[in-house]
Protein backbone atom coordinates (compact mmCIF):
# COMPACT_ATOMS: atom_id res chain seq x y z
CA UNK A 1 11.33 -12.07 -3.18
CA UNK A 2 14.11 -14.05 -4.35
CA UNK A 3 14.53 -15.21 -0.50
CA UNK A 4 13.77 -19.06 0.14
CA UNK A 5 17.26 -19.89 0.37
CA UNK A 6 17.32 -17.71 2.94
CA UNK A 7 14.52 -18.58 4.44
CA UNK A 8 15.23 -22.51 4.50
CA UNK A 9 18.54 -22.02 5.85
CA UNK A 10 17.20 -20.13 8.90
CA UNK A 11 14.14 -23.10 9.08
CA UNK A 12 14.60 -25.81 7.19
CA UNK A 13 12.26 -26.53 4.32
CA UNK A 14 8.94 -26.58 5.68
CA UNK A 15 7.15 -23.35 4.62
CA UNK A 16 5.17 -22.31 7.64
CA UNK A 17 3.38 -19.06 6.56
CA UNK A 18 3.38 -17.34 9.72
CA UNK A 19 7.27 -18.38 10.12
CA UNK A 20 7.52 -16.49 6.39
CA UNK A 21 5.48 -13.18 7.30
CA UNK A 22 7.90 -12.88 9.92
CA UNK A 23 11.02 -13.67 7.87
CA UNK A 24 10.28 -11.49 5.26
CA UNK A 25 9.26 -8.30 7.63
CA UNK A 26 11.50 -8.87 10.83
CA UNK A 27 14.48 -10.66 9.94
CA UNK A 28 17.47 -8.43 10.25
CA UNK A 29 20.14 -10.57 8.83
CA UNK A 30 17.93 -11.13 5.26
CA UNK A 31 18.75 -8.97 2.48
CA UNK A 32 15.05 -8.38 1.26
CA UNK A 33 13.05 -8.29 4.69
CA UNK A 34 11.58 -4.54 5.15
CA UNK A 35 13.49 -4.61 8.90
CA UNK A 36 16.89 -4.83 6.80
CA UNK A 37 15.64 -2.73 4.13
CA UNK A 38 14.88 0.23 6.76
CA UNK A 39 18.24 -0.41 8.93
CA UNK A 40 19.94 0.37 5.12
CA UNK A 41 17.93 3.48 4.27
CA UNK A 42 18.06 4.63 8.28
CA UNK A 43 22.22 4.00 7.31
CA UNK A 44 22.24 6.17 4.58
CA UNK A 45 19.41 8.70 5.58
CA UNK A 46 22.54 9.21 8.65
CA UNK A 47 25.18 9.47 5.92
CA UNK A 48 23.87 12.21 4.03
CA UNK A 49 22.67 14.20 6.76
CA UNK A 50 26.56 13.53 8.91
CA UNK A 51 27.08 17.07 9.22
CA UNK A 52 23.35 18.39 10.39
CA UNK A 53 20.86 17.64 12.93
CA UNK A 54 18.57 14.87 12.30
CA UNK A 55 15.80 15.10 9.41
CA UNK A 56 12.38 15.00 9.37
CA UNK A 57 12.75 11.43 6.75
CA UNK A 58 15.95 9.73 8.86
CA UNK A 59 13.48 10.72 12.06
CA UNK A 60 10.57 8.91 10.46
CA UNK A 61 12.45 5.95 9.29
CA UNK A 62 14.21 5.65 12.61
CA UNK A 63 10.89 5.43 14.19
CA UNK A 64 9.79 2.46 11.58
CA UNK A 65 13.10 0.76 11.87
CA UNK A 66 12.85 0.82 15.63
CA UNK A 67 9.05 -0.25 15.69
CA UNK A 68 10.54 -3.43 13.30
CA UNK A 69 13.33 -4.21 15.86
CA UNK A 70 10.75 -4.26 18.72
CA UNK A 71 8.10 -6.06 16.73
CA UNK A 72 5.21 -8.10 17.90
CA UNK A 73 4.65 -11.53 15.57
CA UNK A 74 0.83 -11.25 16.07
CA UNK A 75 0.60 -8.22 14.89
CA UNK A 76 2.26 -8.31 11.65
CA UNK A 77 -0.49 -8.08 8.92
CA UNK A 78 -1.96 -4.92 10.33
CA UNK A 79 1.61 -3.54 10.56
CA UNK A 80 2.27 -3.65 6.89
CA UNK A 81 -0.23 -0.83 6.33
CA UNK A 82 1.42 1.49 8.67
CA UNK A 83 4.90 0.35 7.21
CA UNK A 84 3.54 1.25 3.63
CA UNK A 85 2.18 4.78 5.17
CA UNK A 86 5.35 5.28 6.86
CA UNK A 87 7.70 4.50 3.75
CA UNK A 88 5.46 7.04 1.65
CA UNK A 89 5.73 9.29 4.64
CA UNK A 90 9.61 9.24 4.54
CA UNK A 91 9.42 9.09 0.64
CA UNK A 92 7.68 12.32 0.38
CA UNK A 93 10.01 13.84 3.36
CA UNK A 94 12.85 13.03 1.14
CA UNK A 95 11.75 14.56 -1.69
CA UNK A 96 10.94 18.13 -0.02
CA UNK A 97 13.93 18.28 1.88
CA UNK A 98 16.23 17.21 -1.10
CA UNK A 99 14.05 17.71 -4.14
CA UNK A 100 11.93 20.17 -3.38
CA UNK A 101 11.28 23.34 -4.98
């Protein structure tokens, strides 16, 4: 993910798996960590919408992003099937509400 410098930086050059899991989902500071990732489309979900209530996708995005921020280290691998469920949640929210037909 193009993020060991990153990572080594913030610990040093011992890869500890359970140090990278949480890197690469939690970290808020690293470009390519989903918690960053989800603060950015959260940002712009906000953006677009400036002038209306919230949407059903910045709503279910928010929830994800917040869930990240608040995380629990043990409980990482299970999470990445709800974040996948919840990114093709807000995906397909999205596309209705600004594609649809």
């Amino acid at each position: 993910m193009s993020s060991l410098e990153n990572y080594r930086k913030l610990h040093g050059a011992h890869l500890e798996p359970s140090a990278v899991i949480e890197f690469l989902l939690f970290d808020p500071h690293a470009p390519r960590s989903i918690q960053f990732g989800a603060a950015a489309v959260k940002g712009y979900l906000e953006e677009i919408a400036a002038t209306r209530e919230v949407t059903a996708p910045a709503r279910i995005i928010g929830r994800l992003h917040a869930r990240l921020s608040y995380h629990d280290a043990l409980a990482a691998m299970p999470l990445l099937d709800e974040v996948q469920a919840e990114l093709a949640k807000t995906h397909d929210a999205i596309d209705l509400l600004y594609f649809g037909t």
